[in-house]
Protein backbone atom coordinates (compact mmCIF):
# COMPACT_ATOMS: atom_id res chain seq x y z
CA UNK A 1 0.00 0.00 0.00
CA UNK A 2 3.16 2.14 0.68
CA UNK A 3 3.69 2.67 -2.87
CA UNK A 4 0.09 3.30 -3.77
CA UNK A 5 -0.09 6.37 -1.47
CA UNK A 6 3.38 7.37 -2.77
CA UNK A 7 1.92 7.42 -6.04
CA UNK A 8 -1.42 9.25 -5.30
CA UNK A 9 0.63 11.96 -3.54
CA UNK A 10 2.96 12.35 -6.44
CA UNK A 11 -0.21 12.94 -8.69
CA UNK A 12 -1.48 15.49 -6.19
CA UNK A 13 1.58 17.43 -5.92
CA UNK A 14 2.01 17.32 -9.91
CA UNK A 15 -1.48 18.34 -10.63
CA UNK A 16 -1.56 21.92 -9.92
CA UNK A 17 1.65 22.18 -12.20
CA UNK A 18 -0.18 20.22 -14.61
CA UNK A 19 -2.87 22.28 -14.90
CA UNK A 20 -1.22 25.95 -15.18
CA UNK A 21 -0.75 26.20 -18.75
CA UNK A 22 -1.65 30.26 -18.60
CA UNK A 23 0.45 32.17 -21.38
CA UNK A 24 2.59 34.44 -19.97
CA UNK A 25 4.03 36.77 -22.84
CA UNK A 26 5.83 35.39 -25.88
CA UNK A 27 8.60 33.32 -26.01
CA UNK A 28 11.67 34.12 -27.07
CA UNK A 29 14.10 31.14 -28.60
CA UNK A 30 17.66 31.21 -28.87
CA UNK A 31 20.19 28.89 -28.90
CA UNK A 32 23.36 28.11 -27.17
CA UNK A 33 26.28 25.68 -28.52
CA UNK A 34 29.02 24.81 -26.82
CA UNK A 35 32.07 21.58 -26.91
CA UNK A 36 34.68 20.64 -24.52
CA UNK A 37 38.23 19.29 -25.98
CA UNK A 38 39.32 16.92 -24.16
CA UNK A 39 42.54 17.14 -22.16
CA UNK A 40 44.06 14.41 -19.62
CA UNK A 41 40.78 13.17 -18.45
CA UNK A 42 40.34 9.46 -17.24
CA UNK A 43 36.73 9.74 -16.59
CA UNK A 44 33.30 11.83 -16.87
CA UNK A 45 31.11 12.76 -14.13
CA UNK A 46 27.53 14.34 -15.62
CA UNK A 47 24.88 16.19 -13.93
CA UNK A 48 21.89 16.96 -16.01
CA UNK A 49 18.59 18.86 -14.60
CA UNK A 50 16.25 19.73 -17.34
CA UNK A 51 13.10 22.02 -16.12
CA UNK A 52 10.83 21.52 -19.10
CA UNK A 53 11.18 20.00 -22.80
CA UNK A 54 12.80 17.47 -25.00
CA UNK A 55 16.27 16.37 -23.98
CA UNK A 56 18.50 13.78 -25.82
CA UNK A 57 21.31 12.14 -24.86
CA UNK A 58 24.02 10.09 -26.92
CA UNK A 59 27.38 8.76 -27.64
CA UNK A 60 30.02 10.26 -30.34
CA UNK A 61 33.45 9.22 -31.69
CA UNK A 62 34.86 12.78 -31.02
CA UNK A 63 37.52 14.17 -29.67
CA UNK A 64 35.28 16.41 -27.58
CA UNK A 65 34.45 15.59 -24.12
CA UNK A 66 30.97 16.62 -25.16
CA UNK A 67 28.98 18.51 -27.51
CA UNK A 68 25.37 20.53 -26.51
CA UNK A 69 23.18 22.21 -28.74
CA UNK A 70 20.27 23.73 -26.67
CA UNK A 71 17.52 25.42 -27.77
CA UNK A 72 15.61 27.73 -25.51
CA UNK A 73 13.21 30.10 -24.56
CA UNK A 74 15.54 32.72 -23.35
CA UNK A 75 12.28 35.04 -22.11
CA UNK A 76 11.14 32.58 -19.61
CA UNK A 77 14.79 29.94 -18.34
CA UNK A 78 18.06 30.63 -17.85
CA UNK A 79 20.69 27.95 -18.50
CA UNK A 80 23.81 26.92 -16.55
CA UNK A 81 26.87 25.01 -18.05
CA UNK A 82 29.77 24.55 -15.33
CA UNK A 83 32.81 22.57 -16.17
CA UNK A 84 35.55 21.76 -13.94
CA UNK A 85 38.65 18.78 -13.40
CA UNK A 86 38.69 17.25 -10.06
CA UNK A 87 41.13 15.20 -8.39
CA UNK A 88 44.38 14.46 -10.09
CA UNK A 89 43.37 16.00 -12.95
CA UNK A 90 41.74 13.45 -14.45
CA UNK A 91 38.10 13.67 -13.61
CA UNK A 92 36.30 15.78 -15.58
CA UNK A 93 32.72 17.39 -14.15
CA UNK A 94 29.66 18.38 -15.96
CA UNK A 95 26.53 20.01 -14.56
CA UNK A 96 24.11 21.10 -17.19
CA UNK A 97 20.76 23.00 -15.14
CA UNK A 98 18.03 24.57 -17.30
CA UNK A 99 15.36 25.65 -14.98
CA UNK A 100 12.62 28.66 -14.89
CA UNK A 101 13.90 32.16 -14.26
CA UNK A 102 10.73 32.16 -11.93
CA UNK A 103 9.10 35.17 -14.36
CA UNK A 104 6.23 32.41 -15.25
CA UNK A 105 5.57 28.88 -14.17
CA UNK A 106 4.89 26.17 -17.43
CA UNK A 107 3.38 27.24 -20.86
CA UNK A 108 1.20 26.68 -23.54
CA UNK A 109 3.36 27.53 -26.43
CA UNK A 110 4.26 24.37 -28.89
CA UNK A 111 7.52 25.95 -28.62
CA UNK A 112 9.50 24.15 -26.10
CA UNK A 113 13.07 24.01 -25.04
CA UNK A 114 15.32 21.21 -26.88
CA UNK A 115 18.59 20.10 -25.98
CA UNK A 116 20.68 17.43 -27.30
CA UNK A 117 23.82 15.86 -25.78
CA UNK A 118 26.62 14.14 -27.65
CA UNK A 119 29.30 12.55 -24.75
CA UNK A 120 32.51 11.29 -25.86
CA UNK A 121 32.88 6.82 -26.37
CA UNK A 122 36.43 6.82 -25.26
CA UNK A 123 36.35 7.43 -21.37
CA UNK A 124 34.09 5.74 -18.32
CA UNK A 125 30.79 8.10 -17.99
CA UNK A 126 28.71 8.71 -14.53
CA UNK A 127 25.55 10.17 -15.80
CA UNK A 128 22.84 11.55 -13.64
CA UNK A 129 19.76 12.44 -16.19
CA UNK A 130 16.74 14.77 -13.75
CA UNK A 131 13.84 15.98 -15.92
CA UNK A 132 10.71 18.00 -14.77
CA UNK A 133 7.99 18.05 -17.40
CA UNK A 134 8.54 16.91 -20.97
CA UNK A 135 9.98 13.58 -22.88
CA UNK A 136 13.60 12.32 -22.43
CA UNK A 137 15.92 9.65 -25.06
CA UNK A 138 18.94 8.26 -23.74
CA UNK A 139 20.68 6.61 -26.40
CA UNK A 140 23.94 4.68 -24.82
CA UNK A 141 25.22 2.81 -27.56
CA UNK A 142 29.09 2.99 -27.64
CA UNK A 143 29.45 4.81 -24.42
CA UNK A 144 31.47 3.21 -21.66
CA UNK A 145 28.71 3.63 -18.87
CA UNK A 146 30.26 3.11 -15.18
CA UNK A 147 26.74 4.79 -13.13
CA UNK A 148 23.61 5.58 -14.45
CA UNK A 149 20.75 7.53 -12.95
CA UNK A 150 17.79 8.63 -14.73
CA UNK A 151 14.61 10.31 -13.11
CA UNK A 152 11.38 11.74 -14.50
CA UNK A 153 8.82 13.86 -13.48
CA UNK A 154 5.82 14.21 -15.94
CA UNK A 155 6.09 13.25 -19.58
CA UNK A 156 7.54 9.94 -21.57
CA UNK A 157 11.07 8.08 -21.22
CA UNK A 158 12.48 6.25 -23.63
CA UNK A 159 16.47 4.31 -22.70
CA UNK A 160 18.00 2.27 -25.42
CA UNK A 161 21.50 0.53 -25.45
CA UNK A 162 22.29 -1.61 -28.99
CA UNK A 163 25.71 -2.29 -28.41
CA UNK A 164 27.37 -4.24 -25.33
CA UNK A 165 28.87 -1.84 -22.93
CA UNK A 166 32.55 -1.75 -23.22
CA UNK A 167 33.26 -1.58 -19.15
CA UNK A 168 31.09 -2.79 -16.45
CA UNK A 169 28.28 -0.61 -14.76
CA UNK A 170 28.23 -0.60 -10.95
CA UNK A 171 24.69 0.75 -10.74
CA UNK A 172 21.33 1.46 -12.78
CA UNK A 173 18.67 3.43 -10.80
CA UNK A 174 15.41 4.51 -12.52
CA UNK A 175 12.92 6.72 -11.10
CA UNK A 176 9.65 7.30 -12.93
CA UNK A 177 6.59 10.00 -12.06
CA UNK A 178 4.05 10.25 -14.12
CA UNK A 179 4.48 8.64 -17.60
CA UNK A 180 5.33 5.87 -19.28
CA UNK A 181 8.85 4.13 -19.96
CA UNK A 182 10.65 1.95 -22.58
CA UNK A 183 13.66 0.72 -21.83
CA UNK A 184 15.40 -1.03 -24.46
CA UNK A 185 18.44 -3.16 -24.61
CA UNK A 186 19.36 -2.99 -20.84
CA UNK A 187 21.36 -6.52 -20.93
CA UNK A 188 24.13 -4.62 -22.84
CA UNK A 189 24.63 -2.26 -20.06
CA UNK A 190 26.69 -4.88 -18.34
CA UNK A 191 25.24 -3.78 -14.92
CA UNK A 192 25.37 -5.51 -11.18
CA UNK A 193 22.39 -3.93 -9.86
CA UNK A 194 19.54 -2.04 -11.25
CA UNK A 195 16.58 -0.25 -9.48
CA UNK A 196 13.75 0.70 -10.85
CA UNK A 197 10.67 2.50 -8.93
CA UNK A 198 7.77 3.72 -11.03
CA UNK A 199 4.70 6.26 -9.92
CA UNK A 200 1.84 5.98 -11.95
CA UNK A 201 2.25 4.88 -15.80
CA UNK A 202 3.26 1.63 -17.80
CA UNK A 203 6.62 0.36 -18.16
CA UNK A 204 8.35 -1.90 -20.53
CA UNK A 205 11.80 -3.28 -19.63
CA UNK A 206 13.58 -5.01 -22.10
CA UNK A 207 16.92 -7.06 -20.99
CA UNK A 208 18.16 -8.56 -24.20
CA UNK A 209 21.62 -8.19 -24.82
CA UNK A 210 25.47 -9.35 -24.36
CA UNK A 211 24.92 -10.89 -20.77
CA UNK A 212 28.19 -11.41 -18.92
CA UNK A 213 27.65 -11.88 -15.32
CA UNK A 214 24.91 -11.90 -12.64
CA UNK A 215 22.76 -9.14 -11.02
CA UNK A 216 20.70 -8.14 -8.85
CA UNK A 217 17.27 -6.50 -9.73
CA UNK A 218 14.88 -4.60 -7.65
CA UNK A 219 11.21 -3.49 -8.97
CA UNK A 220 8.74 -0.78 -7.16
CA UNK A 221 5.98 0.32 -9.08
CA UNK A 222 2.82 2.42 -7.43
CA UNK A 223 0.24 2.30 -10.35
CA UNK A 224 0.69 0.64 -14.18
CA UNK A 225 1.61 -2.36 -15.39
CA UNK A 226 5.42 -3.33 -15.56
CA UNK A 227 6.30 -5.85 -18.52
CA UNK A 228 9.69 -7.59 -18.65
CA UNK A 229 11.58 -8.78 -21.82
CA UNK A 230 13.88 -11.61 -20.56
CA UNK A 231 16.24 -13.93 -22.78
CA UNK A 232 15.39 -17.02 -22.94
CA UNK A 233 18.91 -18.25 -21.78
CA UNK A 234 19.23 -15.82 -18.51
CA UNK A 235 18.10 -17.56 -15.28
CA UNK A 236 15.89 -15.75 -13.15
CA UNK A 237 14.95 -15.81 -9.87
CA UNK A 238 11.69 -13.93 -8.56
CA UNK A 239 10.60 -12.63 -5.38
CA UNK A 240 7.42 -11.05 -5.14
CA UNK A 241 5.19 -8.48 -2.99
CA UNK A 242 1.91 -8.29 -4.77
CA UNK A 243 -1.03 -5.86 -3.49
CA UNK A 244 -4.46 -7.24 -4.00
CA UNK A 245 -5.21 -5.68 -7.03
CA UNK A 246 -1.59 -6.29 -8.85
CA UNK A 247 -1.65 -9.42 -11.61
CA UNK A 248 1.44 -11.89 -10.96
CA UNK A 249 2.42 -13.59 -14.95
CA UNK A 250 4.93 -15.86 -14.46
CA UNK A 251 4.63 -18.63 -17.33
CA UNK A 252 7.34 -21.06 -16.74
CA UNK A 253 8.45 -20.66 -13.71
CA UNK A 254 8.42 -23.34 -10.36
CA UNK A 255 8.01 -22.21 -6.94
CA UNK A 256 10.17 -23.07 -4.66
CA UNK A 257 9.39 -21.85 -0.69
CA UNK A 258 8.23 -18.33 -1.42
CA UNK A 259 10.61 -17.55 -4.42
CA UNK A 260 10.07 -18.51 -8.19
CA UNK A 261 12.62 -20.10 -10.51
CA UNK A 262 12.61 -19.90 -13.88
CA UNK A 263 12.76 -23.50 -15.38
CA UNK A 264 16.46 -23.04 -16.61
CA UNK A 265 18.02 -21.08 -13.60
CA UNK A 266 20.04 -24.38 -12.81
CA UNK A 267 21.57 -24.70 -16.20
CA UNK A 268 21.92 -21.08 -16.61
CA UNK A 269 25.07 -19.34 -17.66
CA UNK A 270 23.91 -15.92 -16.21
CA UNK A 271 21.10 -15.12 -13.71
CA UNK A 272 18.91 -12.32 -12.12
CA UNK A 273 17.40 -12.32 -8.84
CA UNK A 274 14.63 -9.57 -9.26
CA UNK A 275 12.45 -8.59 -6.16
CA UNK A 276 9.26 -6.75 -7.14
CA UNK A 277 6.70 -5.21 -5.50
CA UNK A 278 3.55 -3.85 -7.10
CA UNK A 279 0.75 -1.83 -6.86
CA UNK A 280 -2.13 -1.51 -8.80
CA UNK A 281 -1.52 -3.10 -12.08
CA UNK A 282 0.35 -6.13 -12.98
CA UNK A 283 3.76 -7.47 -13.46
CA UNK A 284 4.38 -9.89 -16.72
CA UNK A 285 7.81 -11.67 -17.34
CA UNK A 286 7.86 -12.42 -21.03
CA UNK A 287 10.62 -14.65 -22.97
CA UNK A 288 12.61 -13.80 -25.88
């Protein structure tokens, strides 16, 4: 029930922003372009918090650090690009903030703020993605992902990774408010342990890929449906906190005690223990 009320008061505190779409005076675009060469780094750490509007993220062969192209209403937000080396010199840190100017709160316009992010293949990235109201792409192919955190307030997600990640990830952690997500590709990422925690909306998390060792899953979702794309070689282990009104699809599977097993886990190469606990809606494990 936790996660119900969690998700009820997110609704509640998101409605009023929501519903304020009152034009406050035009909006004025501009945009703002900017690289970083890249020096002695070893690594990149990357903050991102994005107000309101489309963001993209991606990986390029460059010999930037990064490339941004950001397109915004200049009338209304106010942008803030810091850049600094840490340590021995060889940590490079990125925080990217695009957030009201507080002259108006959200708009009606179709004009929206846009801003596309191009990081650098050849060193270990830390990304931490924050969004307020609009749609987010993370496209990870090629990049050599070490951390990854991605949160959402209001709007759509969509995370895709095509190619197996060249280094291993410590950490995945997905937050989701209102909105639905599609995750894509997520067995690439090469990851130990991934958390996901959803408000109210659908999600669809795919985990084909280039397995190459064992993790550890956890699932929290408040209202929506959550549907997993599993190989059908990966062994997975499920334990699972249902409410009353949450579906359980588990085709086969064996229970064992209180956990479930997927009918390979003992001849497995790879496996996933996933712990899951749901709300209203379902949760659907679905091979590939």
């Amino acid at each position: 029930m936790k996660r119900v009320f969690w998700a009820s008061g997110l609704l509640m505190a998101l409605s009023p922003l929501a519903c304020n779409f009152e034009e406050r005076g035009p909006a004025e675009m501009v945009s703002l372009n900017k690289t970083q060469p890249m020096g002695k780094e070893k690594s990149l750490d990357v903050n991102i918090h994005f107000g309101i509007g489309s963001l993209e993220v991606s990986g390029e062969r460059t010999p930037a650090l990064y490339s941004m192209d950001l397109e915004y209403d200049k009338a209304h937000y106010e942008p803030a690009v810091e850049y600094e080396i840490e340590g021995a010199g060889d940590e490079g840190r990125l925080s990217i903030k695009l957030e009201s100017s507080n002259k108006v709160g959200l708009r009606s316009e179709r004009k929206t703020n846009r801003m596309r992010l191009g990081f650098t293949d050849a060193l270990p990235l830390n990304l931490s993605v924050n969004t307020g109201v609009g749609d987010a792409r993370l496209s990870l192919s090629r990049l050599k992902v070490a951390r990854l955190e991605m949160e959402s307030g209001v709007g759509g997600s969509k995370l895709s990774s095509y190619d197996p990640n060249p280094i291993e990830c410590q950490t995945i952690r997905i937050r989701n408010g209102v909105g639905s997500i599609d995750a894509v590709g997520l067995g690439n990422l090469n990851f130990r342990e991934l958390d996901f925690e959803g408000g109210v909306g659908g999600a669809s998390l795919d985990f084909t890929g280039d397995w190459r060792q064992d993790a550890q899953i956890k699932i929290q979702v408040g209202v929506g449906g959550v549907n997993l794309r599993v190989p059908r070689d990966l062994g997975v282990k499920v334990d699972a906190e249902k409410h009353f009104l949450s579906g359980l699809h588990l085709e086969r599977f064996v229970k064992r005690d209180s956990h479930y097993y997927s009918e390979n886990y003992d001849k497995a190469k790879f496996r996933v223990s996933i712990r899951v606990a749901t709300g209203i809606g379902g949760f659907k494990i679905t091979w590939v």
